[in-house]
N, C-alpha and C. Protein backbone atom coordinates (compact mmCIF):
# COMPACT_ATOMS: atom_id res chain seq x y z
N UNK A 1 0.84 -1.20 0.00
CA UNK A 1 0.00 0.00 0.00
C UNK A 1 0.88 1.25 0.00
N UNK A 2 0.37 2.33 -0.76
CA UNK A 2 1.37 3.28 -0.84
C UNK A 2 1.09 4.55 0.47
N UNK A 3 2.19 4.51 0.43
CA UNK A 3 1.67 5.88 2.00
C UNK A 3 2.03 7.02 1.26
N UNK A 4 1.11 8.11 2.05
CA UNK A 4 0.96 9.61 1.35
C UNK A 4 1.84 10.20 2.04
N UNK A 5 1.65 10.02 3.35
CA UNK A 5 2.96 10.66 4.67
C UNK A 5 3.64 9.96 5.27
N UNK A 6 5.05 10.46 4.79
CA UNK A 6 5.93 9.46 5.77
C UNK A 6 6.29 10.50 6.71
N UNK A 7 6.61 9.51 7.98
CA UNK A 7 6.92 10.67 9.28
C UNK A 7 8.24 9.50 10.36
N UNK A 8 9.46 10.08 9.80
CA UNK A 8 10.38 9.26 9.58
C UNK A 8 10.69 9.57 10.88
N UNK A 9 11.16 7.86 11.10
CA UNK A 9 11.51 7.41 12.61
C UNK A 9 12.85 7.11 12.68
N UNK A 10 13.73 7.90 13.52
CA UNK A 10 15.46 7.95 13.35
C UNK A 10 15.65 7.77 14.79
N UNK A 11 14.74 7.03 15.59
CA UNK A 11 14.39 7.28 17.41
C UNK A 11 14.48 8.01 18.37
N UNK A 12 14.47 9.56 17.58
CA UNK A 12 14.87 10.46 18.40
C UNK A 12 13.46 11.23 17.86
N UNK A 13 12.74 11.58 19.28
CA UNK A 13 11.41 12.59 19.02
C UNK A 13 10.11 11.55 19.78
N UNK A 14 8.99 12.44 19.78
CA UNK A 14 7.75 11.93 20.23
C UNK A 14 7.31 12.23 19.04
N UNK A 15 7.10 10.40 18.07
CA UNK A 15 6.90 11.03 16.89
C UNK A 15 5.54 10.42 16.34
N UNK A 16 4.59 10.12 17.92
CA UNK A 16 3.41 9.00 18.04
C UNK A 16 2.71 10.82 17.84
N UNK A 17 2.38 11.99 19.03
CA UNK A 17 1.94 13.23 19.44
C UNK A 17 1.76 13.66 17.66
N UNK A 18 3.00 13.26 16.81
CA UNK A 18 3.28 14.40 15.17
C UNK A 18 2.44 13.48 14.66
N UNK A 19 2.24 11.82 14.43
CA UNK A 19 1.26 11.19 13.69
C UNK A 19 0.38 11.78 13.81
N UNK A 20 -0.56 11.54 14.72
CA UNK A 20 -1.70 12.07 15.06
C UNK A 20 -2.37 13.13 14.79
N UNK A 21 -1.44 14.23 14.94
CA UNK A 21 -1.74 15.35 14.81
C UNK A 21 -2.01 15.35 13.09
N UNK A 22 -1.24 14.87 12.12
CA UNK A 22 -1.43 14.86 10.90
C UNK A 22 -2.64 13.73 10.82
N UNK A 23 -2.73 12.80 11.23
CA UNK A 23 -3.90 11.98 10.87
C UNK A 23 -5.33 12.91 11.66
N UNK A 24 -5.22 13.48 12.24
CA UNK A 24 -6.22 14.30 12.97
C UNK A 24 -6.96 14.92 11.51
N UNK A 25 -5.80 16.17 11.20
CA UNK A 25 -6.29 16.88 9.73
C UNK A 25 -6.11 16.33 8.77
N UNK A 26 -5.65 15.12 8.66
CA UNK A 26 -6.08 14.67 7.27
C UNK A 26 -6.16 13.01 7.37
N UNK A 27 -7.57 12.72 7.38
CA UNK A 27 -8.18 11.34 7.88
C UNK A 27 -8.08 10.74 6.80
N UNK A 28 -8.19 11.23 5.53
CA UNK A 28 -8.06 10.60 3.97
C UNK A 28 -6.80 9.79 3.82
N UNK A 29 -5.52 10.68 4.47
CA UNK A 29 -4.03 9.92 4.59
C UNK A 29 -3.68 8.94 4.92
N UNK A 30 -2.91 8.18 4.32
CA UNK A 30 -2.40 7.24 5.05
C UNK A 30 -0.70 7.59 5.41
N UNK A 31 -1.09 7.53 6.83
CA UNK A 31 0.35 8.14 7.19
C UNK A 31 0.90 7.36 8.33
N UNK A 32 2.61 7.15 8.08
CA UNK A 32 2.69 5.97 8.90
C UNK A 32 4.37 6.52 9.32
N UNK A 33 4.61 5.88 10.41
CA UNK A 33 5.75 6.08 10.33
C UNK A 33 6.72 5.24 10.57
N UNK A 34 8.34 5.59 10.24
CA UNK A 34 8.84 4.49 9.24
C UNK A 34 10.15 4.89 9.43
N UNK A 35 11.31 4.08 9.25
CA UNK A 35 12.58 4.13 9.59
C UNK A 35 13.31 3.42 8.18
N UNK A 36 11.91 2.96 7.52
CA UNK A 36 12.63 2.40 5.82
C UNK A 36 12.84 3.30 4.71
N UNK A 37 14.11 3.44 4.36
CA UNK A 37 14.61 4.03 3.67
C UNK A 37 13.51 4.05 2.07
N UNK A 38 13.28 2.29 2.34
CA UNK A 38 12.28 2.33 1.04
C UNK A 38 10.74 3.12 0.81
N UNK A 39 10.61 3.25 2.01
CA UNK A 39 9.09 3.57 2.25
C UNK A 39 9.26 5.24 2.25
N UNK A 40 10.10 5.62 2.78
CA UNK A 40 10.12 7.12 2.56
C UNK A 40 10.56 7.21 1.06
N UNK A 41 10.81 6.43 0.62
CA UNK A 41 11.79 6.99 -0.86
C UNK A 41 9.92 7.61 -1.70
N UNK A 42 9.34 6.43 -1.29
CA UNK A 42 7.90 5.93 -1.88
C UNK A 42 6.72 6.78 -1.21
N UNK A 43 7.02 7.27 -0.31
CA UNK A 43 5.60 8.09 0.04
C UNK A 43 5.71 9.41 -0.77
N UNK A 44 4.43 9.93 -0.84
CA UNK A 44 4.17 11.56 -1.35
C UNK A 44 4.58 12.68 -0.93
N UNK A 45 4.62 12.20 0.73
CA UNK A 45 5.22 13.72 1.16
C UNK A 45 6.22 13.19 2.64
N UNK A 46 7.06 13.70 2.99
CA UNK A 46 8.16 13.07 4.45
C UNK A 46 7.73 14.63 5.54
N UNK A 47 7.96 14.16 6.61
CA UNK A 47 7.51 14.79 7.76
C UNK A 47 8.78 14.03 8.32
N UNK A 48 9.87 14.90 8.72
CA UNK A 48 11.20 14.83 9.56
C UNK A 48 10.99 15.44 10.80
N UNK A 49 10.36 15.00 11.91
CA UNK A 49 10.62 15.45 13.29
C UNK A 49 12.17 15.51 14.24
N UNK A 50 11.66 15.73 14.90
CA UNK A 50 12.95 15.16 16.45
C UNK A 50 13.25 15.79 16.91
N UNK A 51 13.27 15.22 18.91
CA UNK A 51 13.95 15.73 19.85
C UNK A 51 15.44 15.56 20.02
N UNK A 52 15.97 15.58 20.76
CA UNK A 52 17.35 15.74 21.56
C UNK A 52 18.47 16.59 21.11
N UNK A 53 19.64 15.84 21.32
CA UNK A 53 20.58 16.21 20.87
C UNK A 53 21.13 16.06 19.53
N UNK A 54 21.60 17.18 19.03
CA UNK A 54 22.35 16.89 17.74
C UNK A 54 22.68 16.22 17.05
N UNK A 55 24.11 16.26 17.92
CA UNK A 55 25.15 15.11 17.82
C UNK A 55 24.48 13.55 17.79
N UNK A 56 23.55 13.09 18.71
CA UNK A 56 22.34 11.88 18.91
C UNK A 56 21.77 11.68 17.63
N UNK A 57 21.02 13.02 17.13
CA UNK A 57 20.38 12.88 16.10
C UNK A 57 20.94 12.24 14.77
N UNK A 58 22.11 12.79 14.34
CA UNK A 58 22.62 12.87 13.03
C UNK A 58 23.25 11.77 13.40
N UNK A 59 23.64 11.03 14.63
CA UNK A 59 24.49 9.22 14.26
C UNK A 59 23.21 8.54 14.00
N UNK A 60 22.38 8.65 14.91
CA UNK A 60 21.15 7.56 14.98
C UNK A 60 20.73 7.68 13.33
N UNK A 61 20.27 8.91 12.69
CA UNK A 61 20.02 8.94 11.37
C UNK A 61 20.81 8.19 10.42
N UNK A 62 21.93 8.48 10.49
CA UNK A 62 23.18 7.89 9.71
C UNK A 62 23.04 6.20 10.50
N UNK A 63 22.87 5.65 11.14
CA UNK A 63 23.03 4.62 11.62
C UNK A 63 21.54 3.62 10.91
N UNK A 64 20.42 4.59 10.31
CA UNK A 64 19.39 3.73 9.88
C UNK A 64 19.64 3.80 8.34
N UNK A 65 20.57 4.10 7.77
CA UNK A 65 20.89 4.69 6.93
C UNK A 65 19.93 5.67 5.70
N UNK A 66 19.34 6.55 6.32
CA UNK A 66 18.32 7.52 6.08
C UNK A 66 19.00 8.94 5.32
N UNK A 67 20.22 9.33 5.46
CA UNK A 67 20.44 10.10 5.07
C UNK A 67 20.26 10.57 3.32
N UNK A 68 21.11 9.08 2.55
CA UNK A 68 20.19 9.42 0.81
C UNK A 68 18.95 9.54 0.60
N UNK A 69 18.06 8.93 1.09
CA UNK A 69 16.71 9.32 0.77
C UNK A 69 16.03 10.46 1.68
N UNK A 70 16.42 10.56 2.60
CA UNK A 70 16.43 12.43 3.24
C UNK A 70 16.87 13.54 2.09
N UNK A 71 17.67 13.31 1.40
CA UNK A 71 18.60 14.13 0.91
C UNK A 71 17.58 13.89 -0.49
N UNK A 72 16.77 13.37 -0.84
CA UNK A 72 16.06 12.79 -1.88
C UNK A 72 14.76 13.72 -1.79
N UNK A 73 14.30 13.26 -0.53
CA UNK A 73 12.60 13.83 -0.18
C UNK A 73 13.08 15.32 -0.43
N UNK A 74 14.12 15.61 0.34
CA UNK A 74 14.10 17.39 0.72
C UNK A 74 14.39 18.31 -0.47
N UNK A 75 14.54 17.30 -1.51
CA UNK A 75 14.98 18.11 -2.83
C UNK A 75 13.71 17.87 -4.09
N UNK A 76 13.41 16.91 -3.67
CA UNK A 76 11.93 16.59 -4.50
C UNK A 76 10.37 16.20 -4.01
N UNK A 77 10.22 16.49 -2.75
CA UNK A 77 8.79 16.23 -2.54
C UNK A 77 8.55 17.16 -1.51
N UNK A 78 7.25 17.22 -1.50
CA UNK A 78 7.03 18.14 0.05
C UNK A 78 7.55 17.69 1.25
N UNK A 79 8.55 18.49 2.35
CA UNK A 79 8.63 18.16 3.15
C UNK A 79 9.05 18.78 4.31
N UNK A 80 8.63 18.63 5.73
CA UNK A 80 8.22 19.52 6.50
C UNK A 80 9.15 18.81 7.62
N UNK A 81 10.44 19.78 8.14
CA UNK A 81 10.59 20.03 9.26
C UNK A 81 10.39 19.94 10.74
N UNK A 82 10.96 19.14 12.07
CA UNK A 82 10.13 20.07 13.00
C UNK A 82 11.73 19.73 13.66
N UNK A 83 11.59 21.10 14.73
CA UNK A 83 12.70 21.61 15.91
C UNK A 83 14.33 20.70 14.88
N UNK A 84 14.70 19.54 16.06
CA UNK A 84 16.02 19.16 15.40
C UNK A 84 15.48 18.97 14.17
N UNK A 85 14.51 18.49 13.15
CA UNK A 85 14.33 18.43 11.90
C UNK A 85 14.85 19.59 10.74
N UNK A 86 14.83 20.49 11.77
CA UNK A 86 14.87 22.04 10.78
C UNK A 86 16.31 22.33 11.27
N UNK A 87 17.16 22.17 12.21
CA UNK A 87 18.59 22.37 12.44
C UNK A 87 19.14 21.33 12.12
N UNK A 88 19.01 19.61 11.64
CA UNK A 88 19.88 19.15 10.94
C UNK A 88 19.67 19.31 9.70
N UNK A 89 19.19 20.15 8.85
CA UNK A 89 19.17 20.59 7.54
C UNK A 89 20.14 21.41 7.08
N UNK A 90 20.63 22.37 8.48
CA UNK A 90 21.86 23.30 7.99
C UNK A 90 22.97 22.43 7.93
N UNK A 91 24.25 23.41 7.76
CA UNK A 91 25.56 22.92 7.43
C UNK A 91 26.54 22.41 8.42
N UNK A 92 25.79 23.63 9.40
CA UNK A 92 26.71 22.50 11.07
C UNK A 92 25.76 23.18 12.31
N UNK A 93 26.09 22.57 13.73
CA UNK A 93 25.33 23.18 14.64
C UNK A 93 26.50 23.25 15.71
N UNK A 94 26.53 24.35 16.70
CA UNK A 94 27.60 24.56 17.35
C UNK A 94 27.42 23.24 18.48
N UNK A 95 26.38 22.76 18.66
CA UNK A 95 26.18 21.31 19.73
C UNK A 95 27.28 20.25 19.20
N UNK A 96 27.95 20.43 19.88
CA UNK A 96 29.07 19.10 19.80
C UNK A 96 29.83 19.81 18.24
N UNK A 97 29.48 20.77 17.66
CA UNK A 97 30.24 21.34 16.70
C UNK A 97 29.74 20.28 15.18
N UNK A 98 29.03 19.68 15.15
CA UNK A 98 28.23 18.85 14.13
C UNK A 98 28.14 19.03 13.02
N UNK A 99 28.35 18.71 12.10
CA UNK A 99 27.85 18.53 10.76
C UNK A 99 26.06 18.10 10.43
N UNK A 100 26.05 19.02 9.76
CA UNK A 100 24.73 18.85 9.76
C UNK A 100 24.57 17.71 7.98
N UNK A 101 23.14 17.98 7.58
CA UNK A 101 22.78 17.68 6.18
C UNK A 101 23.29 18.71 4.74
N UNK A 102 23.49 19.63 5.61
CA UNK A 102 23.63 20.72 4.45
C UNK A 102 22.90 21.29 2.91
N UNK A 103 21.89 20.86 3.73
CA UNK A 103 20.82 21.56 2.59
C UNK A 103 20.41 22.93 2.57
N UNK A 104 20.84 23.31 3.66
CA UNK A 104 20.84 24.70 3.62
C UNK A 104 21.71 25.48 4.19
N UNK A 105 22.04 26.69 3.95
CA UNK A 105 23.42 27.45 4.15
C UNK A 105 22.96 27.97 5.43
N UNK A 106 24.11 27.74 6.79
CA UNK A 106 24.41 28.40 7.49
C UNK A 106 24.70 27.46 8.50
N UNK A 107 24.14 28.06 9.92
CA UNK A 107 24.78 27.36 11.35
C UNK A 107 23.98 27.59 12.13
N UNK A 108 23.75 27.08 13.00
CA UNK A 108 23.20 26.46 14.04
C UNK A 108 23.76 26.75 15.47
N UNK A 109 23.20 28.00 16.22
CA UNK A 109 23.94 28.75 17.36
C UNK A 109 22.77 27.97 18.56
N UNK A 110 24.09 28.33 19.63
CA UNK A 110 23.61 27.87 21.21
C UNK A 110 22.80 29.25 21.56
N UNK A 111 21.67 29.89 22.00
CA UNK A 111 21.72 30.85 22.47
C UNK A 111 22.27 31.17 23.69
N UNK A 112 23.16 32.48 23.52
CA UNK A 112 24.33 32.68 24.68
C UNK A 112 23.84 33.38 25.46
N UNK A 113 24.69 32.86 26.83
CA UNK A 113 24.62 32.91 27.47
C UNK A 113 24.65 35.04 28.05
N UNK A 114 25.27 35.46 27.91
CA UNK A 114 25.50 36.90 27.44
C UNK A 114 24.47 37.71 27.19
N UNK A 115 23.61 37.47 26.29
CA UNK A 115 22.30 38.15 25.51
C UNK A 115 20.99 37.68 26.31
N UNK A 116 21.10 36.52 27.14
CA UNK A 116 19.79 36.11 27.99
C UNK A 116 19.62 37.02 28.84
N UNK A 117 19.31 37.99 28.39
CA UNK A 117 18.25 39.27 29.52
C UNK A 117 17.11 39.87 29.44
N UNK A 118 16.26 39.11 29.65
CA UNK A 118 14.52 39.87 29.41
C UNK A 118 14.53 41.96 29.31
N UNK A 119 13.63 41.87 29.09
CA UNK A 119 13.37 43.58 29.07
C UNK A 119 13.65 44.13 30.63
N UNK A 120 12.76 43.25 31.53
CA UNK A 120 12.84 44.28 32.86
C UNK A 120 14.59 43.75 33.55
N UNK A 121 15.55 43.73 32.70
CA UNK A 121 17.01 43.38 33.63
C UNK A 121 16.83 41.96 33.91
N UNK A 122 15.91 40.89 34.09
CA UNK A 122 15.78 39.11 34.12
C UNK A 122 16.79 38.86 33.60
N UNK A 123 17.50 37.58 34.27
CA UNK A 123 18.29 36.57 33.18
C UNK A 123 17.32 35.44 32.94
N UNK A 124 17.02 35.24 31.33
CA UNK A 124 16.29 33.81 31.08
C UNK A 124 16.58 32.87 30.51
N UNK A 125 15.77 31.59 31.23
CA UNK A 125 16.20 30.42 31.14
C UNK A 125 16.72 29.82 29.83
N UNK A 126 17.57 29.22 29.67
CA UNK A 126 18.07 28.19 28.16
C UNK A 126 17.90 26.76 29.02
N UNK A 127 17.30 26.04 27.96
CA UNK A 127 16.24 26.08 27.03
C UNK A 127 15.36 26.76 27.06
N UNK A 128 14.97 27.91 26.22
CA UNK A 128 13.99 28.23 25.67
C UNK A 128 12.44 28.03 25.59
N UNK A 129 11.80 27.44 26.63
CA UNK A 129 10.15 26.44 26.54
C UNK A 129 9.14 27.49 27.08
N UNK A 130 8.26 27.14 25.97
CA UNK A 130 6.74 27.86 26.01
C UNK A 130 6.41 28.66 25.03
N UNK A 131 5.28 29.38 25.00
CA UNK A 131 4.50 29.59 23.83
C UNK A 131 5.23 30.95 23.45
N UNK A 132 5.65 31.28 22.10
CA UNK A 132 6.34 32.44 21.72
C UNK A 132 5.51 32.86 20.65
N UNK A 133 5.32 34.50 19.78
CA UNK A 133 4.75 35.05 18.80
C UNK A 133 5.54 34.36 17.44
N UNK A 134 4.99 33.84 16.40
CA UNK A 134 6.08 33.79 15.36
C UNK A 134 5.34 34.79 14.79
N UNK A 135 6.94 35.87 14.27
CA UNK A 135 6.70 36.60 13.00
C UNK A 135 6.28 36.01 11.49
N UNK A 136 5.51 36.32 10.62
CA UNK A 136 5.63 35.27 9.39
C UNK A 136 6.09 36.12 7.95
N UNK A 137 6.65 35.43 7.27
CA UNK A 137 7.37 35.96 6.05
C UNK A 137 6.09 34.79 5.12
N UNK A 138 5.98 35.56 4.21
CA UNK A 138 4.43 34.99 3.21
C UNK A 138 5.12 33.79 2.98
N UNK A 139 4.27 33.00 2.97
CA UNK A 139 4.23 31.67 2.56
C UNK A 139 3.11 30.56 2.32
N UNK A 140 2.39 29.67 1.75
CA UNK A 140 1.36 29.06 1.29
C UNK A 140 1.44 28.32 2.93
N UNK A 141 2.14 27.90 3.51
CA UNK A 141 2.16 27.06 4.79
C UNK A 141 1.70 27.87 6.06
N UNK A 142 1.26 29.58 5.89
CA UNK A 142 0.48 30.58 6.63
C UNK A 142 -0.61 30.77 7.00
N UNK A 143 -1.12 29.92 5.34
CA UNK A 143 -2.65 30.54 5.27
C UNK A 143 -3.29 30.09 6.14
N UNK A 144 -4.68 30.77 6.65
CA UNK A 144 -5.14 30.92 7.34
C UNK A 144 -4.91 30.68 8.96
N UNK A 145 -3.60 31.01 9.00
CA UNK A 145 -2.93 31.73 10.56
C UNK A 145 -2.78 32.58 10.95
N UNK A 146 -3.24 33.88 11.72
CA UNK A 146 -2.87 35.07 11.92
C UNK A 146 -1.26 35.32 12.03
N UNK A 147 -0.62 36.43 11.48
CA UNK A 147 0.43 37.07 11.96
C UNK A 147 0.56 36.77 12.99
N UNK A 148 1.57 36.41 14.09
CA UNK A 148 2.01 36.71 15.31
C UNK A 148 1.39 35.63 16.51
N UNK A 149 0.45 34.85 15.62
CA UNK A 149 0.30 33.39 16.53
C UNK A 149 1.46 33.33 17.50
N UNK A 150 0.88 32.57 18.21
CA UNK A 150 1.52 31.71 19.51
C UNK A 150 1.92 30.49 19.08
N UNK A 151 3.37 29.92 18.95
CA UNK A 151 3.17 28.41 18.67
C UNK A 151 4.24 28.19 19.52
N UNK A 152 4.17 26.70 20.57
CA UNK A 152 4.88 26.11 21.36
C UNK A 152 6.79 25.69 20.53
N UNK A 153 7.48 26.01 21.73
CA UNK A 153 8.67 25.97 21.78
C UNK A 153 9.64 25.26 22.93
N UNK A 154 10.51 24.19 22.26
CA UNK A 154 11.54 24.17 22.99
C UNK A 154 13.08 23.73 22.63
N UNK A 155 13.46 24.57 23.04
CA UNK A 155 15.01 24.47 22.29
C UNK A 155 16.19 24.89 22.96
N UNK A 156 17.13 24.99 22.72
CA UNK A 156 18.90 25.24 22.96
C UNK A 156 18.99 26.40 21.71
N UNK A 157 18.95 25.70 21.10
CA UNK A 157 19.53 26.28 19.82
C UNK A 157 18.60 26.87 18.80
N UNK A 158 19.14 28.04 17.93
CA UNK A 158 17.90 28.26 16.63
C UNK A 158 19.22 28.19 15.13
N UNK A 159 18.44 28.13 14.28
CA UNK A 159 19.02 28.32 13.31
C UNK A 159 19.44 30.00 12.69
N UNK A 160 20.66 30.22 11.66
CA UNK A 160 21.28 31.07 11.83
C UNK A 160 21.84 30.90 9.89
N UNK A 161 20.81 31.19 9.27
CA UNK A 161 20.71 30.89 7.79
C UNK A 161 21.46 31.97 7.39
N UNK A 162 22.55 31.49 6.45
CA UNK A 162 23.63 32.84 5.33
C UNK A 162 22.71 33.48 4.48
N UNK A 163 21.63 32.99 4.35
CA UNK A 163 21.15 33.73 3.09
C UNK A 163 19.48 33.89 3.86
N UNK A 164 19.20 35.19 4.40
CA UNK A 164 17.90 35.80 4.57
C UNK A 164 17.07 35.39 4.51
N UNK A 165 16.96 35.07 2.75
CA UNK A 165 15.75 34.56 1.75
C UNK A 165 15.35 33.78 2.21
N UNK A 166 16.04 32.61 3.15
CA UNK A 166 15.81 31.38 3.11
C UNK A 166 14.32 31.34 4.62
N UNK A 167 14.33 32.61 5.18
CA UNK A 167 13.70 32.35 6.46
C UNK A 167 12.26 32.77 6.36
N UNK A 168 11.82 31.55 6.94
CA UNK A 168 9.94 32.10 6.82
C UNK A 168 8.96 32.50 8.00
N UNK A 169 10.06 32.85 8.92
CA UNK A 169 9.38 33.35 10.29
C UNK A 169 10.07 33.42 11.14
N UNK A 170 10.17 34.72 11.99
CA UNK A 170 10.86 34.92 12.98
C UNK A 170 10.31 34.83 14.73
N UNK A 171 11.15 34.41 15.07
CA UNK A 171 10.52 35.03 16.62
C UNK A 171 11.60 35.56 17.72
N UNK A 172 11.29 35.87 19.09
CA UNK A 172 12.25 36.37 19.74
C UNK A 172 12.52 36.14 21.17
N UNK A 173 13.83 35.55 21.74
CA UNK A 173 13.84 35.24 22.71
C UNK A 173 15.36 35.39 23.34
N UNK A 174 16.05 36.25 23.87
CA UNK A 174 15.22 38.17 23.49
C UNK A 174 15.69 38.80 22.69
N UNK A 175 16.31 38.64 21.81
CA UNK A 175 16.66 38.62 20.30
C UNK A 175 16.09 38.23 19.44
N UNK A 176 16.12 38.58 18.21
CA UNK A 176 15.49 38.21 16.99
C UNK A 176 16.30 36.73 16.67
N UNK A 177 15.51 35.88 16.44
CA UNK A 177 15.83 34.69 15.63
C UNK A 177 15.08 33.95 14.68
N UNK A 178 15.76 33.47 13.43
CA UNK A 178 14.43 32.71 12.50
C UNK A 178 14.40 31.22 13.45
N UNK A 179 12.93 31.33 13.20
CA UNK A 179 12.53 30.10 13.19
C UNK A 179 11.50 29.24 12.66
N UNK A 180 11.48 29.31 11.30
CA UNK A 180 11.00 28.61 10.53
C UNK A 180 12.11 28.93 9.23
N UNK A 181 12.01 28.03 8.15
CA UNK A 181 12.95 28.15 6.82
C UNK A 181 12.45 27.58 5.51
N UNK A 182 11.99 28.36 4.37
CA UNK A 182 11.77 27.92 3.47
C UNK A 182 12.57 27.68 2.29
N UNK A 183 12.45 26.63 1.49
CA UNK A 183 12.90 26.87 -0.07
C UNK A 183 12.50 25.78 -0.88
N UNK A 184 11.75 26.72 -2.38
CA UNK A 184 11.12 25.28 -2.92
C UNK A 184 10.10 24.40 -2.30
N UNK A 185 10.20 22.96 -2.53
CA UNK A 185 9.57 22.03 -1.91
C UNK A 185 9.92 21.91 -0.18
N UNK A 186 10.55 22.44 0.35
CA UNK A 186 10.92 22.54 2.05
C UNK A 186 10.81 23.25 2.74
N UNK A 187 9.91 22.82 3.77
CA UNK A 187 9.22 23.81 4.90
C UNK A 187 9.67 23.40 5.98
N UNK A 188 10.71 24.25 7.16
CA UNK A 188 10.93 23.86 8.54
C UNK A 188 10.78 24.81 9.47
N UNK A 189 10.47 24.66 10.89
CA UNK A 189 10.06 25.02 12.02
C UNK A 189 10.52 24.37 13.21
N UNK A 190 11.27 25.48 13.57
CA UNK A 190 11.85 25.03 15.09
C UNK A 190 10.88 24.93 16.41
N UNK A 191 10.02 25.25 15.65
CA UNK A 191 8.31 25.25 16.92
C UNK A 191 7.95 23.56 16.78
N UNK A 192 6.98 23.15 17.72
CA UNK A 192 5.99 22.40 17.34
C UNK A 192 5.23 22.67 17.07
N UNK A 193 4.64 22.31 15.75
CA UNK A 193 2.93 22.12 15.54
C UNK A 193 2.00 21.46 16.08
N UNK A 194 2.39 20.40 16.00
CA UNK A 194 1.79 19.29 16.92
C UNK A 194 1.45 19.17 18.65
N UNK A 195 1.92 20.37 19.32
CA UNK A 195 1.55 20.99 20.16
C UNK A 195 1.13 22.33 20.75
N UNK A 196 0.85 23.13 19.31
CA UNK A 196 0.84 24.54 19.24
C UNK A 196 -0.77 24.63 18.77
N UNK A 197 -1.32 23.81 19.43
CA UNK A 197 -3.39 24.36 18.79
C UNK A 197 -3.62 24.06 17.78
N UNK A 198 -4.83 25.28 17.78
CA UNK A 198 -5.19 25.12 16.12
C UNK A 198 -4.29 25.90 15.57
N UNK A 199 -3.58 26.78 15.79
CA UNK A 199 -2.17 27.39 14.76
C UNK A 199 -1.77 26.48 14.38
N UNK A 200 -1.05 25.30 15.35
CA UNK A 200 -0.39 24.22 14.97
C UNK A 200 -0.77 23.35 13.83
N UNK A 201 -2.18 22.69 14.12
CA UNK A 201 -2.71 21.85 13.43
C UNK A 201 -3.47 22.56 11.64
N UNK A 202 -3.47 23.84 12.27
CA UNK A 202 -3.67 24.62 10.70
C UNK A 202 -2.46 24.47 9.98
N UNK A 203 -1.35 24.25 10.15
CA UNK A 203 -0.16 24.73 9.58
C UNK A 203 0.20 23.26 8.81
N UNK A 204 -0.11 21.99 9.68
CA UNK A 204 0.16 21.07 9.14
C UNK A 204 -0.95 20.66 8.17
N UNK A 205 -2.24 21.02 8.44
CA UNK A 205 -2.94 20.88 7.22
C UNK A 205 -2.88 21.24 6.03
N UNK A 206 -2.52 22.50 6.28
CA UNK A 206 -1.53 23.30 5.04
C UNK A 206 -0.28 22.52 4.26
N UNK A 207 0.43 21.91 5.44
CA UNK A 207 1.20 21.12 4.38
C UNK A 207 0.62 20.20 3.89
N UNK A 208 -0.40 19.37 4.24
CA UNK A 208 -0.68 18.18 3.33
C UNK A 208 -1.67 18.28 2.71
N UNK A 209 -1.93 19.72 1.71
CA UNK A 209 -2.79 20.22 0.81
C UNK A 209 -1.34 21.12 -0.06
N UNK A 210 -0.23 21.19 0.66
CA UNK A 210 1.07 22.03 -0.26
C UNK A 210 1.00 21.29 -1.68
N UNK A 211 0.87 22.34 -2.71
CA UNK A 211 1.63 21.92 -3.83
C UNK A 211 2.29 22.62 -4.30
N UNK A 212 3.94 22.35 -3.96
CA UNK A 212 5.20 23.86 -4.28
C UNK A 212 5.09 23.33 -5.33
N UNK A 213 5.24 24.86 -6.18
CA UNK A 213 5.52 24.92 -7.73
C UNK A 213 7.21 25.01 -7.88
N UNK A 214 8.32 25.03 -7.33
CA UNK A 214 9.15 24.51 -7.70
C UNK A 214 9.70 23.23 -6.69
């Protein structure tokens, strides 16, 4: 049977909470998730989650041997990002100093320690957790989300793209940082959707109605 969504299992992430949430908005799907290289090669659209660490992430990946057909989906089919999903896409991450996938230009910063100072003089916490505004840069994966939604967060790190273009939403903590990244067929987000409401669950419906024209 052919699956429409793959929602690739590299054992890093709660990646039962991201099924769901996509089978929620789209009951027509068959969406499964999967650690076979063959089955992602073969579905319509890949959904790359994951928690932890970096360094964790990118052996365990490399260890199912997922990386060619990652490198496959993200260049030819729709495919959507989440948190480590959208920072092993860049070129390296300062966590353990990593190599990333390099599909997209730039790096992957710790937020420092230095710049953690709220408005009223606070020092705040790293990691980063709880509901933040994302700014949005136009994109078909928006529609029908207000500007400046609330979508759930937790992280170390954000991404830190060479090239501008590439970013489809910002937010701030207490600095400006992107966190979301577009290009082509690839949509990522350092938020969860899958725990961010109906923002959340609008956004992923959006992807599995996406049809990028390049």
């Amino acid at each position: 049977m052919a699956i429409d969504i793959a929602v690739i299992d590299y054992g890093m992430g709660n990646l039962r909470s991201v099924s769901k949430a996509i089978e929620h908005v789209a009951p027509q799907s068959r969406v499964l998730v999967t650690s076979d290289p063959a089955v992602v090669a073969a579905a319509g659209r890949v959904v790359f989650p994951g928690q932890g660490a970096m360094p964790d992430c990118m052996r365990e990946m490399e260890a199912r041997g997922l990386r060619p057909v990652l490198l496959e989906a993200a260049r030819s089919k729709p495919f959507l990002g989440i948190c480590i999903g959208l920072q092993m896409l860049f070129e390296r991450s300062e966590e353990g100093d990593t190599p990333g996938l390099g599909l997209l230009p730039g790096t992957v910063r710790r937020f420092p320690a230095a710049r953690m100072i709220g408005a009223q003089g606070e020092k705040l916490k790293v990691p980063h957790m709880g509901w933040n505004e994302v700014e949005q840069v136009a994109h078909p994966l928006w529609e029908g989300i207000a500007d400046r939604s609330r979508f759930y967060f937790v992280h170390s790190y954000y991404p830190e793209p060479a090239d501008v273009s590439l970013v489809a939403g910002w937010s701030a903590y207490p600095f400006r940082f992107a966190c979301a990244a577009a290009r082509a067929n690839l949509f990522a987000v350092q938020f969860h959707p899958e725990k961010s409401h109906a923002a959340g669950l609008q956004l992923l419906a959006n992807f599995v109605r996406w049809q990028p024209s390049a």
